[in-house]
Protein backbone atom coordinates (compact mmCIF):
# COMPACT_ATOMS: atom_id res chain seq x y z
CA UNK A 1 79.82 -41.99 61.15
CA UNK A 2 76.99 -39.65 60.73
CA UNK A 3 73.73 -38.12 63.18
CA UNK A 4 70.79 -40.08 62.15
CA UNK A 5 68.08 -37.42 60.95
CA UNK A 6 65.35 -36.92 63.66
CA UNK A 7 62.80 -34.69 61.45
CA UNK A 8 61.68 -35.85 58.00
CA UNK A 9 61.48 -33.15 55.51
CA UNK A 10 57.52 -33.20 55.76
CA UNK A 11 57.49 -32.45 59.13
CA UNK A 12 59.67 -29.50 58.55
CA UNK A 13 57.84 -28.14 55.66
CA UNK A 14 55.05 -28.36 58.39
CA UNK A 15 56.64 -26.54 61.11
CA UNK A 16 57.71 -23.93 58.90
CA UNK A 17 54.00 -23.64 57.53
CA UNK A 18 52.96 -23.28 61.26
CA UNK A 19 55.84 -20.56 61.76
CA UNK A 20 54.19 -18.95 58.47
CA UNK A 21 50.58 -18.75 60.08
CA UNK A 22 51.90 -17.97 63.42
CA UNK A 23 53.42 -14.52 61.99
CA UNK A 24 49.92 -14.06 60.10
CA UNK A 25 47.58 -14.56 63.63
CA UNK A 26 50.72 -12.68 65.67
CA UNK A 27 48.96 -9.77 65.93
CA UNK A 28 44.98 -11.76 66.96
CA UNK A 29 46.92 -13.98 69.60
CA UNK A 30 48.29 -10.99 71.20
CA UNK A 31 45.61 -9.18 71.88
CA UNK A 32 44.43 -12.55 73.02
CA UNK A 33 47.52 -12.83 75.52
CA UNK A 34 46.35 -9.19 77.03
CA UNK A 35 43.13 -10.29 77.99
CA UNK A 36 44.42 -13.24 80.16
CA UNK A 37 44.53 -12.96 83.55
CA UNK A 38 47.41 -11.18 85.57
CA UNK A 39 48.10 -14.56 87.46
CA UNK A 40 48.92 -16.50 83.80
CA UNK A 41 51.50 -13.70 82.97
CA UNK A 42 53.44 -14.16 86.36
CA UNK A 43 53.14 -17.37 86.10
CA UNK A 44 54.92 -17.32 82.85
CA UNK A 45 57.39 -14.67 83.98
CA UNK A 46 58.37 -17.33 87.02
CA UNK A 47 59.77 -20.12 84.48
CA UNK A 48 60.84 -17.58 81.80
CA UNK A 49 64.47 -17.77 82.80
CA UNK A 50 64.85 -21.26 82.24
CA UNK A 51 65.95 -20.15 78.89
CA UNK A 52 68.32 -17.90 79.65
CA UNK A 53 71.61 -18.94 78.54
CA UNK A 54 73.92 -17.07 81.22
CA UNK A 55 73.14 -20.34 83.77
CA UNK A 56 73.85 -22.67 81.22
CA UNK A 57 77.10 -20.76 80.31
CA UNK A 58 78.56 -20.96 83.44
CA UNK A 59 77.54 -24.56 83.87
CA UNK A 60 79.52 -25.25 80.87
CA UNK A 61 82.41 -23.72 82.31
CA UNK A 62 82.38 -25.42 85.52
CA UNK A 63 81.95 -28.43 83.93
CA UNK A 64 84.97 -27.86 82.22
CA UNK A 65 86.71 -26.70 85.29
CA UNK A 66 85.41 -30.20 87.00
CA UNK A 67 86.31 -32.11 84.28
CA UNK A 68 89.72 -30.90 83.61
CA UNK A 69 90.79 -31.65 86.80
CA UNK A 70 89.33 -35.11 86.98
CA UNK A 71 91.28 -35.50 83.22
CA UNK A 72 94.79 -34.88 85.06
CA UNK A 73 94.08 -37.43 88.13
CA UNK A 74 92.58 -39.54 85.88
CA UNK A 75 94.61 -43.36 86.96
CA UNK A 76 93.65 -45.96 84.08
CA UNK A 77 93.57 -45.40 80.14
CA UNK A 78 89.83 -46.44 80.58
CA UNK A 79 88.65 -43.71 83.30
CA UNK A 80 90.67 -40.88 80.80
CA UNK A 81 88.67 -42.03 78.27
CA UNK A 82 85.58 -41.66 79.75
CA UNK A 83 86.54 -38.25 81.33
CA UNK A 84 87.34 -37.17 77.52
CA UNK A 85 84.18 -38.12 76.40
CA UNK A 86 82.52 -36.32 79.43
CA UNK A 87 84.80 -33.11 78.05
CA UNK A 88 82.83 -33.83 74.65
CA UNK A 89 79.73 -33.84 75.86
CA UNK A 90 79.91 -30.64 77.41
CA UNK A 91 81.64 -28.85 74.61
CA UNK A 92 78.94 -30.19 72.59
CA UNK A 93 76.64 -28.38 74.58
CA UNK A 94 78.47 -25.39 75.26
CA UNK A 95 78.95 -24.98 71.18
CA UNK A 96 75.30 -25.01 70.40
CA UNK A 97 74.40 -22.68 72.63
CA UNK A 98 77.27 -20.23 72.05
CA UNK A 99 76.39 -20.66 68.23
CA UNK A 100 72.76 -20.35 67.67
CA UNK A 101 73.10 -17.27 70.05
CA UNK A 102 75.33 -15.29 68.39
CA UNK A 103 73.23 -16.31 64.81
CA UNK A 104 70.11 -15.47 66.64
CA UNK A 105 71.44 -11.62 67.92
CA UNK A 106 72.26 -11.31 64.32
CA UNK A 107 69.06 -12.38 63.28
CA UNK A 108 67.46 -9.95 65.26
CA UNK A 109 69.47 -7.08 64.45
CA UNK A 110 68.62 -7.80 60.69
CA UNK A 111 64.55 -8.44 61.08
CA UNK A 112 64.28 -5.37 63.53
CA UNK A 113 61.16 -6.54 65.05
CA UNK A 114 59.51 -4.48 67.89
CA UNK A 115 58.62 -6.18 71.04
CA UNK A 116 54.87 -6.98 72.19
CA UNK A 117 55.60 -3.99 74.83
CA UNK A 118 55.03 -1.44 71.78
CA UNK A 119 52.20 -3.17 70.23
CA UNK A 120 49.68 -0.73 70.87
CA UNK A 121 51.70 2.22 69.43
CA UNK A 122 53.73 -0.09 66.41
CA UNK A 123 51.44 -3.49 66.25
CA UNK A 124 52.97 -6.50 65.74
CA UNK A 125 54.61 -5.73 62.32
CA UNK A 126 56.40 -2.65 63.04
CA UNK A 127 59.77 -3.78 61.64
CA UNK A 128 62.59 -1.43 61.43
CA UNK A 129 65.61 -3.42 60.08
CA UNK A 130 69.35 -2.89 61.73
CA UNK A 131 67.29 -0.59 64.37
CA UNK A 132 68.57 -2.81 67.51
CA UNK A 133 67.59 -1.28 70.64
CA UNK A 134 63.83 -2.82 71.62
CA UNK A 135 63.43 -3.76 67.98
CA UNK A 136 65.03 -7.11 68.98
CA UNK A 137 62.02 -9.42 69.07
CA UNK A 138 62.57 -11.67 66.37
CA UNK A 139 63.24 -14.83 66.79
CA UNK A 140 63.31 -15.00 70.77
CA UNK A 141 66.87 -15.79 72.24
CA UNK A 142 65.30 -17.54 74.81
CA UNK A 143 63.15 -19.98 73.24
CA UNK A 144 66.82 -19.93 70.69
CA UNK A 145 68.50 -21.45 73.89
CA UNK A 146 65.66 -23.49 75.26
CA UNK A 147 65.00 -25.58 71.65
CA UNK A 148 69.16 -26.06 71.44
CA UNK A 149 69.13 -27.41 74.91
CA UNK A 150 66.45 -29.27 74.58
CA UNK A 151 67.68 -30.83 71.47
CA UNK A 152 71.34 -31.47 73.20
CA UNK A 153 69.38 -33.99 75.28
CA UNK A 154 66.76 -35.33 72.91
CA UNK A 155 70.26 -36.54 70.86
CA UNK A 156 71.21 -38.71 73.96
CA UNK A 157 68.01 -39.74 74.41
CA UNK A 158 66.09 -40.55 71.04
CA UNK A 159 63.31 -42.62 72.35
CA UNK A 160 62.10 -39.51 73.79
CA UNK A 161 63.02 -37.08 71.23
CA UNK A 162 59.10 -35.66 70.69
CA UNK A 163 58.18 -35.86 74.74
CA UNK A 164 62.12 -33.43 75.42
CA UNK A 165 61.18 -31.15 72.42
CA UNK A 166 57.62 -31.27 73.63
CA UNK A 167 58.59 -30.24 77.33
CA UNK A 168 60.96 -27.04 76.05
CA UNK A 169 58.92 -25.57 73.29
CA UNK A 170 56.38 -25.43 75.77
CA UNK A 171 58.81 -23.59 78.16
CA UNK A 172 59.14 -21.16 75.10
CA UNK A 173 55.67 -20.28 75.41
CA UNK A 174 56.45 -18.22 78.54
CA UNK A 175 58.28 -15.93 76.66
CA UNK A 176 54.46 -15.16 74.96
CA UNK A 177 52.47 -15.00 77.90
CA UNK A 178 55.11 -13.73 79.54
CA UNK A 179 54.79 -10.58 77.06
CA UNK A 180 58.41 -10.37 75.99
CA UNK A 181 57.31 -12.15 72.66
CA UNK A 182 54.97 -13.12 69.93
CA UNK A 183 54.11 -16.65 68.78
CA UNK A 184 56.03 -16.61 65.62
CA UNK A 185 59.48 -14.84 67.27
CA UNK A 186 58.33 -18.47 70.07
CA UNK A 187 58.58 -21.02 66.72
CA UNK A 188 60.91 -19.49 64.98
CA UNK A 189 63.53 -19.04 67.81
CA UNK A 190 63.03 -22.75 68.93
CA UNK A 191 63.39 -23.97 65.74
CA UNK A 192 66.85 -22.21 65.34
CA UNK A 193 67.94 -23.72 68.56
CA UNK A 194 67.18 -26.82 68.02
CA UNK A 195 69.03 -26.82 64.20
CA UNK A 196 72.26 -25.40 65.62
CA UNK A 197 72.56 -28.00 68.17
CA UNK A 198 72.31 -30.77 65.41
CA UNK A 199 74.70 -28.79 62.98
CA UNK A 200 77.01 -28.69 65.70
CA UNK A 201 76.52 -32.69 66.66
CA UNK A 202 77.14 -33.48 63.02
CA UNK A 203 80.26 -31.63 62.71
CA UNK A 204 81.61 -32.78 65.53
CA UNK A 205 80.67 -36.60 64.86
CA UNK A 206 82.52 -35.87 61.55
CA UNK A 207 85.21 -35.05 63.26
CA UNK A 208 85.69 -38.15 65.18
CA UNK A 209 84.00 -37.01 68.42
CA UNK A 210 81.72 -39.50 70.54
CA UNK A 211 83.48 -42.60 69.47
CA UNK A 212 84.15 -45.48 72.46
CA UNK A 213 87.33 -47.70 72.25
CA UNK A 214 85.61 -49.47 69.02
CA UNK A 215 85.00 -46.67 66.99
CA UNK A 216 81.28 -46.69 67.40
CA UNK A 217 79.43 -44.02 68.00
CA UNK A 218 78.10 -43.51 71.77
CA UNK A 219 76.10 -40.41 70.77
CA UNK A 220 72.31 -41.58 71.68
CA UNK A 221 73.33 -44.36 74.21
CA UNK A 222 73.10 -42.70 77.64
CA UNK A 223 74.66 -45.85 79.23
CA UNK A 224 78.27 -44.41 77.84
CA UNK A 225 77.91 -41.43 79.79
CA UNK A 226 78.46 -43.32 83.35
CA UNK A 227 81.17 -44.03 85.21
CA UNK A 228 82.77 -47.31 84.45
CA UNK A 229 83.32 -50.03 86.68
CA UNK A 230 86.13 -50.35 88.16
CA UNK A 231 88.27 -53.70 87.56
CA UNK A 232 91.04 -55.25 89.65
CA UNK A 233 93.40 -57.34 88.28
CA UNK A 234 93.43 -61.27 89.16
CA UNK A 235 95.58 -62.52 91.56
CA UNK A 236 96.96 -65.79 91.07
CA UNK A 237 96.05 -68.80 93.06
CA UNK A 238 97.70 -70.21 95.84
């Protein structure tokens, strides 16, 4: 069993091309971004959070919490099934954002990029390698969290892969006109999200996770995900 691939190596080569000229214009779009109007920025700064990963953290961990429970109350081999494959689902999701964040603080810690708040004084390629502090721009964390979340979905739902991705690197965005980021640290970071969460699907399909009673694999078919009827058994007939 094995995650069908959702990008074709053309389209990568083309992202990372756009990530390339993104980091060139950095600096233009910027001082672009300043001239915009106050109301874009708080605009920005109002949906920012979506993409912080402490909500989606503890969601994780309640729905562990939830799940765990229902596990051990759990009646007929088919309703522990389904609760198991529930408890898959949201490790799955847990994983790739736990992941790609930890790769993505080391990331920045390595680059040393200075945030959009010093360009005046440093410009946009100020880099100052294993610096930390506010030199922690590159890639964004956020836009990190957003593209693995988004991509945690776009695997259950495939016929919408380009609208889901569509929808959360545009979320990233804020995090530029927001002024906590550039355009490339925007690309880059989504990028990484969205690559951890498909590492960590493929390793776990690997591994035998997301399988129903026949072995196939339910990963893509949002249908598994619900409840299943409940059956009664026949009584006989008079």
């Amino acid at each position: 069993m094995s995650v069908k691939p959702v990008f074709s190596r053309k389209l990568v080569v083309v992202y990372a091309l756009v990530c390339v000229c993104a980091l060139f214009a950095d600096s233009a779009l910027t001082e672009w971004r300043m001239g915009l109007p106050e109301s874009v920025k708080q605009f920005a700064l109002a949906i920012t959070e979506i993409g912080n990963s402490d909500w989606m953290f503890v969601s994780s961990l309640l729905g562990f919490a939830v799940l765990g429970v229902a596990l051990k109350r759990t009646r007929t081999e088919a309703a522990n099934k389904h609760v198991r494959l529930l408890l898959q689902v949201v490790l799955l999701f847990f994983l790739a954002i736990l992941l790609s964040g930890i790769a993505v603080q080391i990331i920045k810690f390595l680059i040393g990029r200075p945030r959009p708040m010093a360009f005046e004084e440093l410009g946009a390629y100020g880099f100052a390698p294993f610096s930390g502090g506010h030199f922690n721009s590159f890639p964004s964390g956020h836009s990190t969290t957003l593209g693995a979340a988004a991509m945690f979905v776009a695997l259950w739902y495939p016929r919408q892969v380009w609208l889901i991705l569509g929808i959360g690197l545009g979320l990233s965005f804020s995090r530029f006109f927001s002024g906590w980021h550039y355009p490339a640290d925007v690309l880059v970071g989504f990028a990484h999200g969205v690559f951890w969460t498909g590492l960590v699907a493929r390793k776990m399909v690997a591994r035998g996770y997301f399988l129903d009673a026949q072995g196939q694999l339910v990963l893509g078919n949002p249908a598994a995900l619900r409840r299943p009827r409940k059956t009664t058994d026949a009584v006989g007939a008079e």
